[in-house]
C-alpha atoms as a PDB file:
ATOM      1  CA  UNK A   1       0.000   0.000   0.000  1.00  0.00           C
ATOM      2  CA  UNK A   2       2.677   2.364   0.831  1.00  0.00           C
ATOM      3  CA  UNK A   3       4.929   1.538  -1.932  1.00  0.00           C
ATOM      4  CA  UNK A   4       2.032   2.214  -4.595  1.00  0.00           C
ATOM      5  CA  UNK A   5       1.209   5.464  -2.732  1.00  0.00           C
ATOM      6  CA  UNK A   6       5.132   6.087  -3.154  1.00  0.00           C
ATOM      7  CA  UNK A   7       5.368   5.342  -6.569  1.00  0.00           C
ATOM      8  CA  UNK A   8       2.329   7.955  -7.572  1.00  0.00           C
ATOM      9  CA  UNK A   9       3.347  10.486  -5.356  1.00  0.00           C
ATOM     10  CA  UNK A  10       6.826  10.960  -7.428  1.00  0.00           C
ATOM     11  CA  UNK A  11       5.318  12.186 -10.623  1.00  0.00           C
ATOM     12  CA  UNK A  12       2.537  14.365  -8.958  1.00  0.00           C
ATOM     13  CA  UNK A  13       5.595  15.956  -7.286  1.00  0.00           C
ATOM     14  CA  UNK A  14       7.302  16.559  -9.931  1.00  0.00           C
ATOM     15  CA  UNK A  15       4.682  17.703 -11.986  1.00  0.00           C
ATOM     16  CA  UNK A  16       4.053  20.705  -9.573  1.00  0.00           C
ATOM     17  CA  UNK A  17       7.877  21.309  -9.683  1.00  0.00           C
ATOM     18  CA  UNK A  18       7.684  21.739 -13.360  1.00  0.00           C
ATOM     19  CA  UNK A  19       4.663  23.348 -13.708  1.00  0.00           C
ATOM     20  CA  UNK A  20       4.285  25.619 -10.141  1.00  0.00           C
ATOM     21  CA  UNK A  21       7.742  26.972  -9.916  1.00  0.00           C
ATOM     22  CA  UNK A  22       8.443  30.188 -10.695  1.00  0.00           C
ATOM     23  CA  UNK A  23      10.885  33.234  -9.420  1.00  0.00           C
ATOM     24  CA  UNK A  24       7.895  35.176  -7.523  1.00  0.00           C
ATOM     25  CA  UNK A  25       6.340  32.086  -5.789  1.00  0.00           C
ATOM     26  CA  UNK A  26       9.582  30.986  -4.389  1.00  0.00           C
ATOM     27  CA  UNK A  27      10.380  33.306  -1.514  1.00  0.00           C
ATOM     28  CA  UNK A  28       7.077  33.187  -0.657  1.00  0.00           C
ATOM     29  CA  UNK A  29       6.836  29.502   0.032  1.00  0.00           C
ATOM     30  CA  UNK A  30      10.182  29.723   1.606  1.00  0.00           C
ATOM     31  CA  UNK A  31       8.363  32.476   4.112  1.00  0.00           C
ATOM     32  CA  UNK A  32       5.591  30.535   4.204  1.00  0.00           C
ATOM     33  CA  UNK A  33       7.489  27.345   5.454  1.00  0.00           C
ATOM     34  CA  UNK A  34       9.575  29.053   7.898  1.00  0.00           C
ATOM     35  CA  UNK A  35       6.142  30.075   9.788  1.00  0.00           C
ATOM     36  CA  UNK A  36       4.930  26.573   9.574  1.00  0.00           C
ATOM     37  CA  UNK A  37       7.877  25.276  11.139  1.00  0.00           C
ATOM     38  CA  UNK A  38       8.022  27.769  13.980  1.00  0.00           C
ATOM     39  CA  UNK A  39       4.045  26.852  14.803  1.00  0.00           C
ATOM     40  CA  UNK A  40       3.181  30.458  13.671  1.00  0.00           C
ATOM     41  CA  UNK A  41       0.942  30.598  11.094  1.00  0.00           C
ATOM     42  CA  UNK A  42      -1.264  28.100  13.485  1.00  0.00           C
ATOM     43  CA  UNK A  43      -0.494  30.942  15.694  1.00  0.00           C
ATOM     44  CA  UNK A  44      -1.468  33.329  13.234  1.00  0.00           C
ATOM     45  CA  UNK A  45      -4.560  32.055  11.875  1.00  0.00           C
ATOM     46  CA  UNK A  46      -5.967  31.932  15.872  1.00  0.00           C
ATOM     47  CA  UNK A  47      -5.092  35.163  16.403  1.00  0.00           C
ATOM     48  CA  UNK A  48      -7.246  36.183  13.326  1.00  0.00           C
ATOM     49  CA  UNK A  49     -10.570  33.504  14.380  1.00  0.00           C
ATOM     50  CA  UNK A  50     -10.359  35.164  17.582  1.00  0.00           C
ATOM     51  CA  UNK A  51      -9.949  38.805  16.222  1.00  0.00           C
ATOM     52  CA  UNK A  52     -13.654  38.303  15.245  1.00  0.00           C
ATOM     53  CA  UNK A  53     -15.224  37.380  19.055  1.00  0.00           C
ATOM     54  CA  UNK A  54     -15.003  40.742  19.504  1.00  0.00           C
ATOM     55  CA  UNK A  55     -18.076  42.334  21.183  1.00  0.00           C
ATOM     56  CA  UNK A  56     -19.268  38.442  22.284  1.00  0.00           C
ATOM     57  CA  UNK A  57     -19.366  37.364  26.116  1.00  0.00           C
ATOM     58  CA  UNK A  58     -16.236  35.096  27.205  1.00  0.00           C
ATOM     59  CA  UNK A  59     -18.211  31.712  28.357  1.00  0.00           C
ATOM     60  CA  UNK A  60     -18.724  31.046  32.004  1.00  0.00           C
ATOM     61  CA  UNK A  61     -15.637  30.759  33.931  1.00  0.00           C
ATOM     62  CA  UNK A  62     -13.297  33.494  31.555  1.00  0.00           C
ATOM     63  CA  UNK A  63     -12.307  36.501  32.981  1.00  0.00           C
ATOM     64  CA  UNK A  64     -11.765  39.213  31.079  1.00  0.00           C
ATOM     65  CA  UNK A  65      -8.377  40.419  32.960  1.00  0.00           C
ATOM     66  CA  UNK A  66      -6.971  36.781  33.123  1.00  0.00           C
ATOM     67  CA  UNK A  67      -7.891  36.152  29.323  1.00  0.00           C
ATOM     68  CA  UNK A  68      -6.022  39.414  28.511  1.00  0.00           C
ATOM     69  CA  UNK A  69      -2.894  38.740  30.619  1.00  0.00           C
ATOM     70  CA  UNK A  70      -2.835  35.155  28.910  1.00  0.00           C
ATOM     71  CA  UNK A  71      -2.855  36.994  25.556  1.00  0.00           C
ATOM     72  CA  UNK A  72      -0.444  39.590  26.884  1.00  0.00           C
ATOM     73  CA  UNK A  73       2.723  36.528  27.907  1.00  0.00           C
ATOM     74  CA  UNK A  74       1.983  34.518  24.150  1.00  0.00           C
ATOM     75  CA  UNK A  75       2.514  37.888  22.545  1.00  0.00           C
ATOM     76  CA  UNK A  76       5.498  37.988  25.153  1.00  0.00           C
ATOM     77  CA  UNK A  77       7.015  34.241  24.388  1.00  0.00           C
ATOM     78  CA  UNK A  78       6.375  35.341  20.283  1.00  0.00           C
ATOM     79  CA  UNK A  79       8.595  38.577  20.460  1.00  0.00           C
ATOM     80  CA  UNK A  80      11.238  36.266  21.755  1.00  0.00           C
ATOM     81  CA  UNK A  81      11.058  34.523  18.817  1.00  0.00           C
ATOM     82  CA  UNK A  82      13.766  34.831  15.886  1.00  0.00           C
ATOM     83  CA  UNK A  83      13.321  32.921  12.733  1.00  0.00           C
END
Protein backbone atom coordinates (compact mmCIF):
# COMPACT_ATOMS: atom_id res chain seq x y z
CA UNK A 1 0.00 0.00 0.00
CA UNK A 2 2.68 2.36 0.83
CA UNK A 3 4.93 1.54 -1.93
CA UNK A 4 2.03 2.21 -4.60
CA UNK A 5 1.21 5.46 -2.73
CA UNK A 6 5.13 6.09 -3.15
CA UNK A 7 5.37 5.34 -6.57
CA UNK A 8 2.33 7.96 -7.57
CA UNK A 9 3.35 10.49 -5.36
CA UNK A 10 6.83 10.96 -7.43
CA UNK A 11 5.32 12.19 -10.62
CA UNK A 12 2.54 14.36 -8.96
CA UNK A 13 5.59 15.96 -7.29
CA UNK A 14 7.30 16.56 -9.93
CA UNK A 15 4.68 17.70 -11.99
CA UNK A 16 4.05 20.70 -9.57
CA UNK A 17 7.88 21.31 -9.68
CA UNK A 18 7.68 21.74 -13.36
CA UNK A 19 4.66 23.35 -13.71
CA UNK A 20 4.29 25.62 -10.14
CA UNK A 21 7.74 26.97 -9.92
CA UNK A 22 8.44 30.19 -10.70
CA UNK A 23 10.89 33.23 -9.42
CA UNK A 24 7.89 35.18 -7.52
CA UNK A 25 6.34 32.09 -5.79
CA UNK A 26 9.58 30.99 -4.39
CA UNK A 27 10.38 33.31 -1.51
CA UNK A 28 7.08 33.19 -0.66
CA UNK A 29 6.84 29.50 0.03
CA UNK A 30 10.18 29.72 1.61
CA UNK A 31 8.36 32.48 4.11
CA UNK A 32 5.59 30.54 4.20
CA UNK A 33 7.49 27.34 5.45
CA UNK A 34 9.58 29.05 7.90
CA UNK A 35 6.14 30.08 9.79
CA UNK A 36 4.93 26.57 9.57
CA UNK A 37 7.88 25.28 11.14
CA UNK A 38 8.02 27.77 13.98
CA UNK A 39 4.04 26.85 14.80
CA UNK A 40 3.18 30.46 13.67
CA UNK A 41 0.94 30.60 11.09
CA UNK A 42 -1.26 28.10 13.48
CA UNK A 43 -0.49 30.94 15.69
CA UNK A 44 -1.47 33.33 13.23
CA UNK A 45 -4.56 32.05 11.87
CA UNK A 46 -5.97 31.93 15.87
CA UNK A 47 -5.09 35.16 16.40
CA UNK A 48 -7.25 36.18 13.33
CA UNK A 49 -10.57 33.50 14.38
CA UNK A 50 -10.36 35.16 17.58
CA UNK A 51 -9.95 38.80 16.22
CA UNK A 52 -13.65 38.30 15.24
CA UNK A 53 -15.22 37.38 19.05
CA UNK A 54 -15.00 40.74 19.50
CA UNK A 55 -18.08 42.33 21.18
CA UNK A 56 -19.27 38.44 22.28
CA UNK A 57 -19.37 37.36 26.12
CA UNK A 58 -16.24 35.10 27.21
CA UNK A 59 -18.21 31.71 28.36
CA UNK A 60 -18.72 31.05 32.00
CA UNK A 61 -15.64 30.76 33.93
CA UNK A 62 -13.30 33.49 31.56
CA UNK A 63 -12.31 36.50 32.98
CA UNK A 64 -11.76 39.21 31.08
CA UNK A 65 -8.38 40.42 32.96
CA UNK A 66 -6.97 36.78 33.12
CA UNK A 67 -7.89 36.15 29.32
CA UNK A 68 -6.02 39.41 28.51
CA UNK A 69 -2.89 38.74 30.62
CA UNK A 70 -2.83 35.16 28.91
CA UNK A 71 -2.85 36.99 25.56
CA UNK A 72 -0.44 39.59 26.88
CA UNK A 73 2.72 36.53 27.91
CA UNK A 74 1.98 34.52 24.15
CA UNK A 75 2.51 37.89 22.55
CA UNK A 76 5.50 37.99 25.15
CA UNK A 77 7.01 34.24 24.39
CA UNK A 78 6.37 35.34 20.28
CA UNK A 79 8.59 38.58 20.46
CA UNK A 80 11.24 36.27 21.76
CA UNK A 81 11.06 34.52 18.82
CA UNK A 82 13.77 34.83 15.89
CA UNK A 83 13.32 32.92 12.73
Amino acid sequence: MLSALAQAEGPSLLWIQETVRCALLDPLMMLYTQLGNAGLLWIALCVLMLAGCKGKPLPDGMEEDAVLAAGEAVVQQLSLIHI
